[in-house]
C-alpha atoms as a PDB file:
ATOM      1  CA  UNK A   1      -0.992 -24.922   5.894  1.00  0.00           C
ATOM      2  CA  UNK A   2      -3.353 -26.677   8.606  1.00  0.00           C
ATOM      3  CA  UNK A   3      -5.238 -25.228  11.726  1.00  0.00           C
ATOM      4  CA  UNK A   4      -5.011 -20.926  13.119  1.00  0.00           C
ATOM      5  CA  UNK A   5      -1.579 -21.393  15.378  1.00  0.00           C
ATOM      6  CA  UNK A   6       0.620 -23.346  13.427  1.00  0.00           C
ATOM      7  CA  UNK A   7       1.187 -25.181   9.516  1.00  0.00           C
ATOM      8  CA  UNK A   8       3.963 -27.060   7.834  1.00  0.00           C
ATOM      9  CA  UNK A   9       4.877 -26.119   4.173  1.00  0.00           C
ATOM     10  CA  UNK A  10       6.792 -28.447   1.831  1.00  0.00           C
ATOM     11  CA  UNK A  11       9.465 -27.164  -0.303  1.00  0.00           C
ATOM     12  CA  UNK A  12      12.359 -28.815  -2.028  1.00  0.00           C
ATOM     13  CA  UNK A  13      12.008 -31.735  -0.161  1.00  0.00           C
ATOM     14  CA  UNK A  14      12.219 -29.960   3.559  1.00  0.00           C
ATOM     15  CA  UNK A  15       9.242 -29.353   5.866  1.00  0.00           C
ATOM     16  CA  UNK A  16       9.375 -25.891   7.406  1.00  0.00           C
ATOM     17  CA  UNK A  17       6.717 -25.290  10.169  1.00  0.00           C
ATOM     18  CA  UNK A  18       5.329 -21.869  10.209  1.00  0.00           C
ATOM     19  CA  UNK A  19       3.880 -20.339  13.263  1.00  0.00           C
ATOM     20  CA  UNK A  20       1.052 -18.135  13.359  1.00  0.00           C
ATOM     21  CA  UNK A  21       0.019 -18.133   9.595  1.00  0.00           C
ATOM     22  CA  UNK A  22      -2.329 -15.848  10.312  1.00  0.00           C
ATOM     23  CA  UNK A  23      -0.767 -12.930  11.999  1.00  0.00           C
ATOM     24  CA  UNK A  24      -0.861  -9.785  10.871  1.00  0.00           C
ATOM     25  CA  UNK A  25       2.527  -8.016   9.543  1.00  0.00           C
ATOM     26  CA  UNK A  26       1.031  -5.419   7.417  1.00  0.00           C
ATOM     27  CA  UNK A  27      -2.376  -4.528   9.244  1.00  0.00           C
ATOM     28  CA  UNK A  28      -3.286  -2.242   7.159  1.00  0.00           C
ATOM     29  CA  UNK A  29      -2.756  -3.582   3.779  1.00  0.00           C
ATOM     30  CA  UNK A  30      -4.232  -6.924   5.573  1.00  0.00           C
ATOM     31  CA  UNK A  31      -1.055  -8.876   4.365  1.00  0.00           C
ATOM     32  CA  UNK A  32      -1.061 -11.787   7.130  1.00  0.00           C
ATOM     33  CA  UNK A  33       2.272 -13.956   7.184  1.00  0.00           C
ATOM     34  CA  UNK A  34       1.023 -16.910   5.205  1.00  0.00           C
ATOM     35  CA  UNK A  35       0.457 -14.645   2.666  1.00  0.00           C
ATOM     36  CA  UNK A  36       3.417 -12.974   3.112  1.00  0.00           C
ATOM     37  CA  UNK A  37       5.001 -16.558   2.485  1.00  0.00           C
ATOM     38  CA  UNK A  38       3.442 -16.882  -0.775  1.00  0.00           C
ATOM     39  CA  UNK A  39       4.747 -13.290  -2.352  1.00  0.00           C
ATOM     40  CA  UNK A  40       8.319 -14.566  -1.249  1.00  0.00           C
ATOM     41  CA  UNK A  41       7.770 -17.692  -2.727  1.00  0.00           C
ATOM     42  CA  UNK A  42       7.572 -15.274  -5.999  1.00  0.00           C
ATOM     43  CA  UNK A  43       9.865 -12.689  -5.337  1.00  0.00           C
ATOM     44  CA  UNK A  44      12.629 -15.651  -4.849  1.00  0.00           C
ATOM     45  CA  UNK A  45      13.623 -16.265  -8.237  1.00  0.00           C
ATOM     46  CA  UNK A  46      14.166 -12.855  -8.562  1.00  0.00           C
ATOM     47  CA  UNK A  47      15.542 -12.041  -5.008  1.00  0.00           C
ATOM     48  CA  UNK A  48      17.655 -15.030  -4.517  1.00  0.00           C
ATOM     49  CA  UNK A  49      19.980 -13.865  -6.867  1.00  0.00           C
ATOM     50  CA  UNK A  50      21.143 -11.144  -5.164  1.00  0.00           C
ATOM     51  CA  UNK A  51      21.622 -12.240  -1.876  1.00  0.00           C
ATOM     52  CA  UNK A  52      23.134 -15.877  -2.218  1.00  0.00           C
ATOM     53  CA  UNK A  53      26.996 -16.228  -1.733  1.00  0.00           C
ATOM     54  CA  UNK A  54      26.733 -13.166   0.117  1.00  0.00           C
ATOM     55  CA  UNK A  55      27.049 -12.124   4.168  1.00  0.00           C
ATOM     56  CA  UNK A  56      22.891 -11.299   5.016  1.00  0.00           C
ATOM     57  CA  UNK A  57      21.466  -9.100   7.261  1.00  0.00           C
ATOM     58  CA  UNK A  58      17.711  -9.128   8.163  1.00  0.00           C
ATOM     59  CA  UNK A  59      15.203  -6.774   9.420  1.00  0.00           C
ATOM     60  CA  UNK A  60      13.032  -8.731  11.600  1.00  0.00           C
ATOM     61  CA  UNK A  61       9.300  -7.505  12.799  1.00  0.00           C
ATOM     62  CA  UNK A  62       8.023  -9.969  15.300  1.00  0.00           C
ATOM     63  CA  UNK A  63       4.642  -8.060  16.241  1.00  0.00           C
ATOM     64  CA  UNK A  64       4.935  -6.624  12.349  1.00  0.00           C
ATOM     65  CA  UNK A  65       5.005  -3.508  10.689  1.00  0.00           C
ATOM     66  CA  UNK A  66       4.778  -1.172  13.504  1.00  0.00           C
ATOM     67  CA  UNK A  67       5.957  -2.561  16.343  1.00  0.00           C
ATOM     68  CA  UNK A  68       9.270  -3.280  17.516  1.00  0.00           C
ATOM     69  CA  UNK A  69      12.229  -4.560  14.936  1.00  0.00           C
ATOM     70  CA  UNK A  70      15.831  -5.393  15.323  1.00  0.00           C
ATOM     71  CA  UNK A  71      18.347  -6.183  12.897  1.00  0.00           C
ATOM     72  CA  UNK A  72      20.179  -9.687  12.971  1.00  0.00           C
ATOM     73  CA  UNK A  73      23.293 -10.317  11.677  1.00  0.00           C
ATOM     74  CA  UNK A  74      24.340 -13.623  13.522  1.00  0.00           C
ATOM     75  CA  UNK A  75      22.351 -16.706  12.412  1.00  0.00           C
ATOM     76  CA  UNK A  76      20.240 -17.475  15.171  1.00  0.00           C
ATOM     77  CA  UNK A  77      20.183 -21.216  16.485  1.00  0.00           C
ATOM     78  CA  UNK A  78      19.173 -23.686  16.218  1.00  0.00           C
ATOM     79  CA  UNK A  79      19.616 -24.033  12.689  1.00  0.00           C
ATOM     80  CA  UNK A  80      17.636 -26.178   9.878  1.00  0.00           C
ATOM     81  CA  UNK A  81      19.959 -28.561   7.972  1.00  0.00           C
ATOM     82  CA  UNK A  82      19.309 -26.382   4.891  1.00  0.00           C
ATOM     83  CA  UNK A  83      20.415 -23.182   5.992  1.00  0.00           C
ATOM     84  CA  UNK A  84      23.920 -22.413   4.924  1.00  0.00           C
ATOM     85  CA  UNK A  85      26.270 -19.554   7.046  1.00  0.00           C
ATOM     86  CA  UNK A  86      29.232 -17.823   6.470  1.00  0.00           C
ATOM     87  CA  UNK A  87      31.686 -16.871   9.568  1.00  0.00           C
ATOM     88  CA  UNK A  88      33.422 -13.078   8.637  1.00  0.00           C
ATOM     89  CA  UNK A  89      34.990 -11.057  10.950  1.00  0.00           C
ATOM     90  CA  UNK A  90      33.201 -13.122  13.993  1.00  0.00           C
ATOM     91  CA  UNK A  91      29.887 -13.284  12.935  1.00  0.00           C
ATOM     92  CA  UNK A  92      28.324 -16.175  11.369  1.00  0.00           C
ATOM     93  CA  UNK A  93      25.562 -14.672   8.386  1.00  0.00           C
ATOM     94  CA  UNK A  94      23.325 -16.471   6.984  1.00  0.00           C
ATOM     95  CA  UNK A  95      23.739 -17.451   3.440  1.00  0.00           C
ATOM     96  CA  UNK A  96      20.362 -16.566   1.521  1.00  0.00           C
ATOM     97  CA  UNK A  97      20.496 -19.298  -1.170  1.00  0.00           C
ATOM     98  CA  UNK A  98      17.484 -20.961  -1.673  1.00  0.00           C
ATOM     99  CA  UNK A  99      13.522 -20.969  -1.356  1.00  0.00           C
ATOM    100  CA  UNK A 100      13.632 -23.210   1.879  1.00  0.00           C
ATOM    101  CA  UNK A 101      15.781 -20.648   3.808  1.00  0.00           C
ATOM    102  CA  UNK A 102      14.222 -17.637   2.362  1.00  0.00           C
ATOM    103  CA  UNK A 103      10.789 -19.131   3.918  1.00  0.00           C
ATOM    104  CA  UNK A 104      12.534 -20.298   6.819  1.00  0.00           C
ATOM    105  CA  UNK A 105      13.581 -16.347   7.386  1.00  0.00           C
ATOM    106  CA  UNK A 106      10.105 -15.270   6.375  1.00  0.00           C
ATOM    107  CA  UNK A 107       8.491 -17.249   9.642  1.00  0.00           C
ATOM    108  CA  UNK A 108      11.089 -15.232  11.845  1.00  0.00           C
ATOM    109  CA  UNK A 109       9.244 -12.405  10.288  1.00  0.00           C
ATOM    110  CA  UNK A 110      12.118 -11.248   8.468  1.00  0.00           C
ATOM    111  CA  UNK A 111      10.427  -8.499   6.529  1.00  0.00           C
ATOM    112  CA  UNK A 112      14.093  -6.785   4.920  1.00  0.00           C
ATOM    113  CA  UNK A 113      17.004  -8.464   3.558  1.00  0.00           C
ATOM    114  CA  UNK A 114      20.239  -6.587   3.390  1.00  0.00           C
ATOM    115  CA  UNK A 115      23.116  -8.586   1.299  1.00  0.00           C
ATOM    116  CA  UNK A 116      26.452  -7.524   1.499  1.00  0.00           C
ATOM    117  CA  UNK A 117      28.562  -5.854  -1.485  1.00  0.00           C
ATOM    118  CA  UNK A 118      30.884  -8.178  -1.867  1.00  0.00           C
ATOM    119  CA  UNK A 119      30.547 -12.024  -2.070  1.00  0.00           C
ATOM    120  CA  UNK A 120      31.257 -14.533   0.533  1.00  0.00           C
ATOM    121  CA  UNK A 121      35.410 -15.152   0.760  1.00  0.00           C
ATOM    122  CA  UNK A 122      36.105 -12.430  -2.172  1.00  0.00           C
ATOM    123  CA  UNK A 123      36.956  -8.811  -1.566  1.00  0.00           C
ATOM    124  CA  UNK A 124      35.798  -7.342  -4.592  1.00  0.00           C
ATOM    125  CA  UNK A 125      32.409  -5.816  -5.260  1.00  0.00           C
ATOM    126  CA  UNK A 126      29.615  -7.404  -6.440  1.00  0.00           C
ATOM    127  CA  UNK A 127      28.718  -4.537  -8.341  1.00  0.00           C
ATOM    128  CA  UNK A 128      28.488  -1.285  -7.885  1.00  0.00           C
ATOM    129  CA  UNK A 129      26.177   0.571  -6.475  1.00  0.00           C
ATOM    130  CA  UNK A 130      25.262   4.702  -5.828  1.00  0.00           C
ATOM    131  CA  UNK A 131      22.869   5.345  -3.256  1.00  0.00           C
ATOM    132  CA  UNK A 132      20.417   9.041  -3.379  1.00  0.00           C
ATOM    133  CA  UNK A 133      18.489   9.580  -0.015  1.00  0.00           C
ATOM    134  CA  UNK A 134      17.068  12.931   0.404  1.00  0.00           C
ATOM    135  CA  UNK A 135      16.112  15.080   2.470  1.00  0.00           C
ATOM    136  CA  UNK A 136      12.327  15.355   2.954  1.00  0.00           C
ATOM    137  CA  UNK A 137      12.335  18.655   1.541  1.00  0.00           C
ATOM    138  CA  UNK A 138      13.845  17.438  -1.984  1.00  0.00           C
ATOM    139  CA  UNK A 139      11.633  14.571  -2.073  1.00  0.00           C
ATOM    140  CA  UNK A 140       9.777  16.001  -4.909  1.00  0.00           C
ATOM    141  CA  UNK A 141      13.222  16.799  -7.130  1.00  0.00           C
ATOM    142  CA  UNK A 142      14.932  13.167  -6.431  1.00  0.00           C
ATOM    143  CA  UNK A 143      13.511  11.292  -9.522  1.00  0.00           C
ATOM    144  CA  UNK A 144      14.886  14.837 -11.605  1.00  0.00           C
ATOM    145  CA  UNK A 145      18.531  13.989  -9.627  1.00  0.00           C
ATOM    146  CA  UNK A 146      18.136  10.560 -10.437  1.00  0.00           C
ATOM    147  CA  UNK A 147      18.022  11.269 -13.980  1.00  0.00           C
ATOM    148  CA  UNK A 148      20.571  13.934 -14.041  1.00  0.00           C
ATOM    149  CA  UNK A 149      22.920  10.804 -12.543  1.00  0.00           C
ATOM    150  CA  UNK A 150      21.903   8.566 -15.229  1.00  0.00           C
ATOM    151  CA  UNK A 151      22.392  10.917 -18.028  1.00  0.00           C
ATOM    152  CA  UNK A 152      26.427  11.756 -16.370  1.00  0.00           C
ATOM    153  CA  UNK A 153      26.182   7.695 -16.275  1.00  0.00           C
ATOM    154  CA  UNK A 154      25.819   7.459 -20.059  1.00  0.00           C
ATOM    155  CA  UNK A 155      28.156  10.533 -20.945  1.00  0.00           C
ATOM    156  CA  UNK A 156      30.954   8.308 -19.307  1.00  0.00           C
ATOM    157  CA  UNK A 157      29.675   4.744 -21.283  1.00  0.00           C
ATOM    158  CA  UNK A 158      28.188   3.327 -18.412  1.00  0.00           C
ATOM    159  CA  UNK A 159      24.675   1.944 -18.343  1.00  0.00           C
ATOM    160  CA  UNK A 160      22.598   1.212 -14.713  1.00  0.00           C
ATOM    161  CA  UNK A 161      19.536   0.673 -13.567  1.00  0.00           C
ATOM    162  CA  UNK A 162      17.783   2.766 -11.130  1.00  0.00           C
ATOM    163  CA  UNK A 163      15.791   1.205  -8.205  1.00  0.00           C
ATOM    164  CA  UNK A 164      13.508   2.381  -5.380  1.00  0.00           C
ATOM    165  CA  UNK A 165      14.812   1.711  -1.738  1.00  0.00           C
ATOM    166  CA  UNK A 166      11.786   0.922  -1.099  1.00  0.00           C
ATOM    167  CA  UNK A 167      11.842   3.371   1.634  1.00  0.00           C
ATOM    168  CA  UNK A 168      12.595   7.269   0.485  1.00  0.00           C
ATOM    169  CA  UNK A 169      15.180   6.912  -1.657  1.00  0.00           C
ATOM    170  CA  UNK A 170      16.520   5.587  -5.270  1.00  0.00           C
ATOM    171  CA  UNK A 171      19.836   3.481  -5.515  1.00  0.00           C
ATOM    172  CA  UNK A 172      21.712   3.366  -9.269  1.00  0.00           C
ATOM    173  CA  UNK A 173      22.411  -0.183  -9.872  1.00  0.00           C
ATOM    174  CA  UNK A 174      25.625  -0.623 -12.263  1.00  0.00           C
ATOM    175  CA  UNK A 175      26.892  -3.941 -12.992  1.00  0.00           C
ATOM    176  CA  UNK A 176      30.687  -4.289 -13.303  1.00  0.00           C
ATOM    177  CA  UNK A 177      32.885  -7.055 -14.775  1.00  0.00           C
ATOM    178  CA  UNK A 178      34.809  -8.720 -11.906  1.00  0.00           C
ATOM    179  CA  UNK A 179      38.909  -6.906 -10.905  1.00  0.00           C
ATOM    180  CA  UNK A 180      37.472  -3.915  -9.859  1.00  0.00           C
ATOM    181  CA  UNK A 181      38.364  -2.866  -6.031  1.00  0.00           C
ATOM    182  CA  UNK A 182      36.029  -0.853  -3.592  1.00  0.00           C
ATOM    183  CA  UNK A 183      38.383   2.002  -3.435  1.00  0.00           C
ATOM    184  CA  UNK A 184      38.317   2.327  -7.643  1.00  0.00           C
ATOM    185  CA  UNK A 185      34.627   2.742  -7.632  1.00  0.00           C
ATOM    186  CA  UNK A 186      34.759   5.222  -4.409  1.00  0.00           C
ATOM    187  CA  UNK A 187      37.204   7.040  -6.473  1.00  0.00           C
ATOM    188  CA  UNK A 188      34.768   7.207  -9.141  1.00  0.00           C
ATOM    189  CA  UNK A 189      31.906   7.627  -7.559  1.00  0.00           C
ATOM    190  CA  UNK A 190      33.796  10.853  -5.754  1.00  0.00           C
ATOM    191  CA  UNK A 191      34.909  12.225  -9.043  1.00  0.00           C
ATOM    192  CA  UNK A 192      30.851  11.728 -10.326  1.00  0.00           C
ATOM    193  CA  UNK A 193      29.680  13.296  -7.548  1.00  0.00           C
ATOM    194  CA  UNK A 194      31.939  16.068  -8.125  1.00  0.00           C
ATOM    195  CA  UNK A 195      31.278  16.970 -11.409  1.00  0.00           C
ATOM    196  CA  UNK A 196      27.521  17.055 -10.608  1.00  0.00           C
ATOM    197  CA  UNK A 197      27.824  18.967  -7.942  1.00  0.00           C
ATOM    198  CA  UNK A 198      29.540  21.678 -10.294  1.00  0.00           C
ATOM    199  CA  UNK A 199      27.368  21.479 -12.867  1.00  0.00           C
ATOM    200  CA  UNK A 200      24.106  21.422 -10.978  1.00  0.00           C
ATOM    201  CA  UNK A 201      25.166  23.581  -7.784  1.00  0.00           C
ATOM    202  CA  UNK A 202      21.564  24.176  -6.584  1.00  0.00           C
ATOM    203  CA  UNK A 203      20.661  20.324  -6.646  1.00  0.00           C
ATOM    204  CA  UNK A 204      23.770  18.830  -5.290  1.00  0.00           C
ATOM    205  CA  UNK A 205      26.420  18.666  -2.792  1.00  0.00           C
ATOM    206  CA  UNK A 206      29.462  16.713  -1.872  1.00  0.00           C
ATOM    207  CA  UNK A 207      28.557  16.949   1.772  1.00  0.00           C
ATOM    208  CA  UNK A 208      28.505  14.136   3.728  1.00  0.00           C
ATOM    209  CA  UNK A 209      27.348  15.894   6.933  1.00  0.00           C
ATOM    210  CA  UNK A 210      23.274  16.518   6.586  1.00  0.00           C
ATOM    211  CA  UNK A 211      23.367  19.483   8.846  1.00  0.00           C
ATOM    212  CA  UNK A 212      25.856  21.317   6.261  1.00  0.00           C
ATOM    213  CA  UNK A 213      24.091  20.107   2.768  1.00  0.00           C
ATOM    214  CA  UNK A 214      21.445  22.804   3.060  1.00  0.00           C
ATOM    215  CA  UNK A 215      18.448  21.124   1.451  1.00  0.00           C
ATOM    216  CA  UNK A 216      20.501  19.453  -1.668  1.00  0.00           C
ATOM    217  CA  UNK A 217      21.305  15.810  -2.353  1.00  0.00           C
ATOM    218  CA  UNK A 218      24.127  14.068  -1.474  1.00  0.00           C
ATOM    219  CA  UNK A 219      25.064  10.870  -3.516  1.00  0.00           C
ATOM    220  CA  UNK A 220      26.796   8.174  -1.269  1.00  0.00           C
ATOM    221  CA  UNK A 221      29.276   6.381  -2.833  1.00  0.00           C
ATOM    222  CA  UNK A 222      31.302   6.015   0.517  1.00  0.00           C
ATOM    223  CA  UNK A 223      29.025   3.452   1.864  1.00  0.00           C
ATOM    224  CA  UNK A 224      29.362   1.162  -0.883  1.00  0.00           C
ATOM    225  CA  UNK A 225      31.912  -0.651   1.135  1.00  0.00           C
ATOM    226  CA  UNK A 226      33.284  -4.030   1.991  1.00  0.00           C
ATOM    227  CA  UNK A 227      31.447  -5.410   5.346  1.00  0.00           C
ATOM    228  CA  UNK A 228      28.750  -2.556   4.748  1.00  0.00           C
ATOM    229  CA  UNK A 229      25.026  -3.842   3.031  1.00  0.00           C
ATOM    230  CA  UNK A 230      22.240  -2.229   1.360  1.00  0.00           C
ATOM    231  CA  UNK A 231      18.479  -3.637   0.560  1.00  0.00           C
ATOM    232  CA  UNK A 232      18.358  -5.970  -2.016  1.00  0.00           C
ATOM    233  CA  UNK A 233      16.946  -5.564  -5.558  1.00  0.00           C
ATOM    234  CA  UNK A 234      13.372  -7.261  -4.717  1.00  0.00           C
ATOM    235  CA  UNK A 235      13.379  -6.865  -1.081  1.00  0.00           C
ATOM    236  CA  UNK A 236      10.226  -6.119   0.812  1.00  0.00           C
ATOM    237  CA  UNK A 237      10.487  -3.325   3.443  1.00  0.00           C
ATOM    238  CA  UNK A 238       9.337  -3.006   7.021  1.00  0.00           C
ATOM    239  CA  UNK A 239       7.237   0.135   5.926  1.00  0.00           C
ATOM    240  CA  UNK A 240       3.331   0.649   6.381  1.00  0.00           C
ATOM    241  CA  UNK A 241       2.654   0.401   2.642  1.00  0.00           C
ATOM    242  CA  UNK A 242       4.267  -2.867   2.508  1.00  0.00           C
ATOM    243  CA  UNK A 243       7.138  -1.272  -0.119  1.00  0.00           C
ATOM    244  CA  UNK A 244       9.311  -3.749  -2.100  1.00  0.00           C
ATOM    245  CA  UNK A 245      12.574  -2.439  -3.562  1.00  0.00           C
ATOM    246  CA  UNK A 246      12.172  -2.484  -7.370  1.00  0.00           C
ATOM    247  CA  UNK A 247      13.870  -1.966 -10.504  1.00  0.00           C
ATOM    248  CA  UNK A 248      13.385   0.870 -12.487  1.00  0.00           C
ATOM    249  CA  UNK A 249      12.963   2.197 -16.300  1.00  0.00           C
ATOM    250  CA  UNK A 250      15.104   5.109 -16.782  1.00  0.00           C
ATOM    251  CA  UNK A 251      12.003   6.160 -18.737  1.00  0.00           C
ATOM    252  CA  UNK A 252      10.128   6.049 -15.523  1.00  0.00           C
ATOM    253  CA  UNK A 253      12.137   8.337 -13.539  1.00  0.00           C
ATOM    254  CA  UNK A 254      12.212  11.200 -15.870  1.00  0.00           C
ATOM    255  CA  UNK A 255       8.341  11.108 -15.957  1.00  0.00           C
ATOM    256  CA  UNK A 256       8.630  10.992 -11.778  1.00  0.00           C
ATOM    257  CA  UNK A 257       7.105   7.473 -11.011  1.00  0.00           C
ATOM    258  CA  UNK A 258       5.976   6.993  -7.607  1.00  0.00           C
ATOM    259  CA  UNK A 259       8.264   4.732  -5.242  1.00  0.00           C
ATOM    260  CA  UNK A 260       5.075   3.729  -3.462  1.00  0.00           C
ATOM    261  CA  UNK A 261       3.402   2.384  -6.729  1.00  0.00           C
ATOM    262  CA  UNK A 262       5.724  -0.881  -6.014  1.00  0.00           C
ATOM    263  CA  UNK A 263       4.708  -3.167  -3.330  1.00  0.00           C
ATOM    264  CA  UNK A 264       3.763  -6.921  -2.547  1.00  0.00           C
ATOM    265  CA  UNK A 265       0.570  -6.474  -3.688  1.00  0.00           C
ATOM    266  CA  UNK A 266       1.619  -5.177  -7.356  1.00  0.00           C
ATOM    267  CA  UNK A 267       5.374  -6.659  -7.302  1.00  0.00           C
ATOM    268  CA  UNK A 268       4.185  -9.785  -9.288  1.00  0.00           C
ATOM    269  CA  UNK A 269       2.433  -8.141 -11.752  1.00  0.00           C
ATOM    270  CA  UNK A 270       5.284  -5.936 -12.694  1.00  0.00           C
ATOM    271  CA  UNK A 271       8.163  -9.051 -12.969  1.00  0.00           C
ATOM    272  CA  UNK A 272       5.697 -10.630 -15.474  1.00  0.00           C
ATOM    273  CA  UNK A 273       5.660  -7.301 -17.676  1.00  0.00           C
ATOM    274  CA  UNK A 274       9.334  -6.864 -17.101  1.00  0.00           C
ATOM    275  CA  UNK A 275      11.332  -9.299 -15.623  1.00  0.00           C
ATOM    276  CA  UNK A 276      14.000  -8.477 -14.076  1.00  0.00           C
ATOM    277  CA  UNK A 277      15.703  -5.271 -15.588  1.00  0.00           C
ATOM    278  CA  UNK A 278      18.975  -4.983 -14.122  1.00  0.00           C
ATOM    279  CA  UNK A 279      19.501  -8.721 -15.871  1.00  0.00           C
ATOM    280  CA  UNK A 280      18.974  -6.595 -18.934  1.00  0.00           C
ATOM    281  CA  UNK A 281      21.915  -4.849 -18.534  1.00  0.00           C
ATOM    282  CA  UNK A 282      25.623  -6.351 -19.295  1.00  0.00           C
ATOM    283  CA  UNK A 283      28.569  -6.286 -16.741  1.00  0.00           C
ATOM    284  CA  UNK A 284      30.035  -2.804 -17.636  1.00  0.00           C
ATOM    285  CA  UNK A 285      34.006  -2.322 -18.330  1.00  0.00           C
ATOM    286  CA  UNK A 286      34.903   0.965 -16.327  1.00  0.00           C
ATOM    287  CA  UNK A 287      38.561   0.821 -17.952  1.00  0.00           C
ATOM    288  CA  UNK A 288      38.044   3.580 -20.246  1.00  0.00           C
ATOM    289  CA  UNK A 289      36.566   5.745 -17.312  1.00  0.00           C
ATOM    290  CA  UNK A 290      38.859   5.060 -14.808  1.00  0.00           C
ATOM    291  CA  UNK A 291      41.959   5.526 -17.316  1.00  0.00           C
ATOM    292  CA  UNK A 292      40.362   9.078 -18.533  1.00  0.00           C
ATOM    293  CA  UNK A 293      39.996  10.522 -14.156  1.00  0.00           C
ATOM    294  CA  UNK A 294      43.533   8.152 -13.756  1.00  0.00           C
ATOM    295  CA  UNK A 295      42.361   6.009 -11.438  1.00  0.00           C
ATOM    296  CA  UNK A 296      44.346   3.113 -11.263  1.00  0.00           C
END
């Protein structure tokens, strides 16, 4: 990229201009926008697959971290040939499907990308997906929740992956052979909830209201949803220590890993060691599971 105000970066064939390489977005971390640029250009092989053929949302941070965001759901215009959108329910999303758009986004200073459960024109869930965000007083006992979720997991047959949000809390990853519906797996996830929340009465609760869950954790399963989105595996967040959302080893929650030990400044090191773990895992059958709590 050429001269302080403005550069032009080639990829795929398609000049996109990038204004003000050298602005800030993470102050303190010093991660200026053309650098920014270059950890997407890593994250994509690994990002990009969870967010094409599906409706996006971004977080954008003009001034950067710190200032003022909104988010954007409605492709803003004018549009580069090589951006692809999807109309549903009368907005048109952006489709995140390739390197040129995802650096395209990343000059808006979109700093979070939100992909939506299901995939573009299908009603049936990507995969499925539990979401843990506690309160700041259980902070310290969410990796031990996390675990106790995984271990119920694999008492039922089902294997996931664990991820930080990249902001407070830890999302369970499972990936599910396609025929499923959103109300099966918010059946399920109900019934999973339930049973921890018997077993472990002083950890969790089945209350959604965070007034009434007195200081326990509350696994969402009703947000995983059709029209509803969630951070993507691989996503950076708008937070001040530049947080990406990253697969986990179930080995690393039970010995309480730090969410904040995964950022763009270590992210690359980590997908050479590991790759991308929720690839690792196969599309799970949930026939036996849902035929044993008769949920048809």
């Amino acid at each position: 990229m050429n001269g302080e105000d403005t550069g032009v970066i080639e990829v795929e064939g398609y000049e996109i201009k990038v204004s003000h390489p050298g602005k800030m977005l993470w102050a303190e971390l010093g991660i200026h926008k053309a650098m920014y640029l270059q950890k997407l250009i890593a994250l994509a092989p690994y990002l990009l697959l969870y967010c094409k053929n599906r409706y996006l949302t971004t977080i954008r941070y003009p001034s950067g971290v710190g200032g003022q965001f909104f988010y954007q759901k409605n492709a803003p215009k004018p549009l580069p040939e090589f951006v692809s959108t999807a109309t549903h329910d009368g907005v048109d999303y952006i489709n995140l499907n390739s390197l040129p758009t995802l650096l395209w986004l990343g000059n808006l200073a979109a700093l979070e990308f939100h992909p939506s459960f299901d995939y573009i024109g299908r009603e049936e869930p990507a995969e499925w997906v539990l979401d843990i965000d506690p309160s700041e007083q259980l902070v310290g006992r969410l990796m031990e929740a996390v675990s106790l979720i995984g271990e119920a997991l694999e008492s039922m047959g089902i294997q996931s992956v664990p991820k930080t949000s990249g902001a407070t809390g830890i999302q369970i990853v499972i990936p599910i052979r396609r025929g499923y519906t959103f109300g099966q797996l918010r059946m399920l996830g109900e019934f999973l909830a339930r049973f921890l929340t018997e077993k472990y009465p002083d950890l969790f609760t089945t209350e959604r209201m965070i007034r009434e869950r007195d200081d326990k954790i509350y696994i969402d399963y009703v947000q995983h949803a059709p029209g509803k989105s969630l951070a993507a595996p691989y996503t950076p967040r708008g937070r001040e220590h530049a947080a990406v959302s990253t697969p986990l080893l179930w080995e690393e929650v039970r010995h309480g890993v730090d969410p904040k030990a995964f950022n763009l400044l270590t992210i690359e090191r980590r997908l050479e060691q590991y790759g991308d773990l929720i690839s690792t895992v196969a599309e799970q059958s949930l026939d036996d599971v849902l035929a044993f709590v008769n949920i048809k």
